[in-house]
Protein backbone atom coordinates (compact mmCIF):
# COMPACT_ATOMS: atom_id res chain seq x y z
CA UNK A 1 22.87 -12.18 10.03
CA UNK A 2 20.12 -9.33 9.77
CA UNK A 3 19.32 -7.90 5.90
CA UNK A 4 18.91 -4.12 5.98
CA UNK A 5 16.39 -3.95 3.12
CA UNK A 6 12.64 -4.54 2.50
CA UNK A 7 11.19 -7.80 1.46
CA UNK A 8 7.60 -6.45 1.25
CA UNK A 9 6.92 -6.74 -2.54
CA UNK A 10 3.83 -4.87 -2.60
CA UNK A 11 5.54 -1.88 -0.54
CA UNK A 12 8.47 -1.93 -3.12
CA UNK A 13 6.02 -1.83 -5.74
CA UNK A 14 4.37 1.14 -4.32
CA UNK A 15 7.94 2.91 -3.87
CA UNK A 16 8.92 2.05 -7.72
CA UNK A 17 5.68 3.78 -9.02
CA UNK A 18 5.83 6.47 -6.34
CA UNK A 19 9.25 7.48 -8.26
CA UNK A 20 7.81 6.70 -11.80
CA UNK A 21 5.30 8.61 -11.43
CA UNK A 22 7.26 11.61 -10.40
CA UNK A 23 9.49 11.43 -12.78
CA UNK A 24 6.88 11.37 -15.50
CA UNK A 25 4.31 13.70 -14.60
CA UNK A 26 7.41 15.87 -12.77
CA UNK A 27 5.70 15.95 -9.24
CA UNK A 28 7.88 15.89 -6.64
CA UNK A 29 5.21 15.15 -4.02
CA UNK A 30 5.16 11.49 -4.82
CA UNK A 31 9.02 11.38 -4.80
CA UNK A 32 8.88 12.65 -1.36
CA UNK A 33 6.47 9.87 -0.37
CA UNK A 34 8.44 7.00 -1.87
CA UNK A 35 11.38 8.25 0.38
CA UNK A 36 9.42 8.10 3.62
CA UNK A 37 8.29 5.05 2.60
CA UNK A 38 11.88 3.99 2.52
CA UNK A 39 12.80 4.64 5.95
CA UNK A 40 12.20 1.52 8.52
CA UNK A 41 8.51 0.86 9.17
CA UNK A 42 9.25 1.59 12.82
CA UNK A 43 9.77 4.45 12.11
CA UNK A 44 6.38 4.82 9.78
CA UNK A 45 4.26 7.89 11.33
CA UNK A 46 1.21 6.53 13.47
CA UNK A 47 -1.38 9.86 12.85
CA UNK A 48 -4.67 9.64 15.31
CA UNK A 49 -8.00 10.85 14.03
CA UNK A 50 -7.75 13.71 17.08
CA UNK A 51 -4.86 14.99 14.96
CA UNK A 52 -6.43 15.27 11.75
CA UNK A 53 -9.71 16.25 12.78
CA UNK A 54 -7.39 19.42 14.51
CA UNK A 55 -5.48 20.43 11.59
CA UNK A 56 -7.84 20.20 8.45
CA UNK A 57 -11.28 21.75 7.78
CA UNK A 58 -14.06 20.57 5.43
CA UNK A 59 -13.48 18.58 1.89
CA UNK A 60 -9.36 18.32 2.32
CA UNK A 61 -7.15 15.97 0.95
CA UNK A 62 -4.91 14.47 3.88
CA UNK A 63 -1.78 11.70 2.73
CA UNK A 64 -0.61 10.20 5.64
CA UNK A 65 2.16 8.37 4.89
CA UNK A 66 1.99 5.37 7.40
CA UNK A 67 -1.09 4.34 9.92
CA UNK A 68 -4.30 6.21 10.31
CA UNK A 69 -5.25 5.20 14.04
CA UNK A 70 -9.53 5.73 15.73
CA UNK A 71 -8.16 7.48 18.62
CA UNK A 72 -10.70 10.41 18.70
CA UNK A 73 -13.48 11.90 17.28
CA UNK A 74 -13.90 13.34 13.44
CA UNK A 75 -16.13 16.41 12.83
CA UNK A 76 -15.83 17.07 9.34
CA UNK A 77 -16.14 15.24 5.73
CA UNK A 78 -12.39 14.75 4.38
CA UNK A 79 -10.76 12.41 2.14
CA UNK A 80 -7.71 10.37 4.35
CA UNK A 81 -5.47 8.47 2.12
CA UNK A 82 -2.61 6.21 3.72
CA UNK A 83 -0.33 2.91 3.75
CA UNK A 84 -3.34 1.62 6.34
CA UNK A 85 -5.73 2.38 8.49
CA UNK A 86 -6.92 0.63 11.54
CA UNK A 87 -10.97 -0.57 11.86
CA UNK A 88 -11.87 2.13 14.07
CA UNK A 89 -10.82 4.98 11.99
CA UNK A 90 -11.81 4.40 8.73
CA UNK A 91 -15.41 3.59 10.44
CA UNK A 92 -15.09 6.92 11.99
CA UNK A 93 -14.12 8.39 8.71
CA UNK A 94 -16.80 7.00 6.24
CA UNK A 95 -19.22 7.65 9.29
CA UNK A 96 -18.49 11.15 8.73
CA UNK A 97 -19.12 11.16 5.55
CA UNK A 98 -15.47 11.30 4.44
CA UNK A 99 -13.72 8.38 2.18
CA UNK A 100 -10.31 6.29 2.71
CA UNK A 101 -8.05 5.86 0.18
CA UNK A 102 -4.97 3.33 -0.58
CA UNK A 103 -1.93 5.90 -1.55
CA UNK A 104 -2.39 3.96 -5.38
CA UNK A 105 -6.19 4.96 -5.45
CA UNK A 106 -4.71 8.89 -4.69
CA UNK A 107 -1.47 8.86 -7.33
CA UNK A 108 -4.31 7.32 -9.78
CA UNK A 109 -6.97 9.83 -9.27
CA UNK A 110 -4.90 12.66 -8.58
CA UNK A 111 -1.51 12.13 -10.21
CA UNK A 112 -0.25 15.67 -10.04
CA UNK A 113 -0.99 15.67 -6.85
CA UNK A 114 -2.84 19.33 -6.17
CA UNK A 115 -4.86 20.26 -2.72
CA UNK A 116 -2.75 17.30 -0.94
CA UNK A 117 -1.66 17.81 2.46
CA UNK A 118 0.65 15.76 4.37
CA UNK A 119 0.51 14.35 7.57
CA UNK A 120 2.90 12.57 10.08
């Protein structure tokens, strides 16, 4: 028979102190991360660089909540945090002067979560 629940302990780590740290700081951004994060991983949003490169301009803060994927070009410096990223794009990123970020390294450095836009 099939379980209907995540086994990934890291990823259910992530959730729990997506939640605690909303509930303590009173963000709601990083509750409504920890419930994407809940869906099936299926159904994760798969973001191209094409795509973020379109919708952002110089410096932002993007949170993709799922895979960053290389397809494309990047012409500006941004900060990208997400649950991965493939090889390609986070070369492309740091190329263009830009940084990748684990969604930890964001809630840690930005816990109220200002100037974050999300993507997927």
């Amino acid at each position: 028979m099939k379980h209907n629940h995540k086994t990934n302990i890291q990823l259910l780590d992530l959730i729990s102190n997506l939640k605690k740290q909303s509930r303590e700081k009173g963000v709601p951004l990083w509750r409504d991360i920890a419930l994407r994060l809940e869906i099936p991983k299926r159904n994760y949003p798969e973001v191209n660089l094409s795509r973020i490169n379109r919708y952002t301009k110089e410096k932002d803060l993007i949170l993709v909540p799922g895979k960053v994927l290389g397809a494309g070009e990047l012409g500006h410096q941004l900060t990208v945090a997400a649950l991965s990223f493939s090889g390609s794009a986070k070369n492309k990123i740091t190329a263009a002067g830009g940084a990748c970020l684990t969604i930890e390294e964001l809630m840690s450095s930005n816990p109220e979560g200002e100037r974050v836009r999300i993507m997927g």
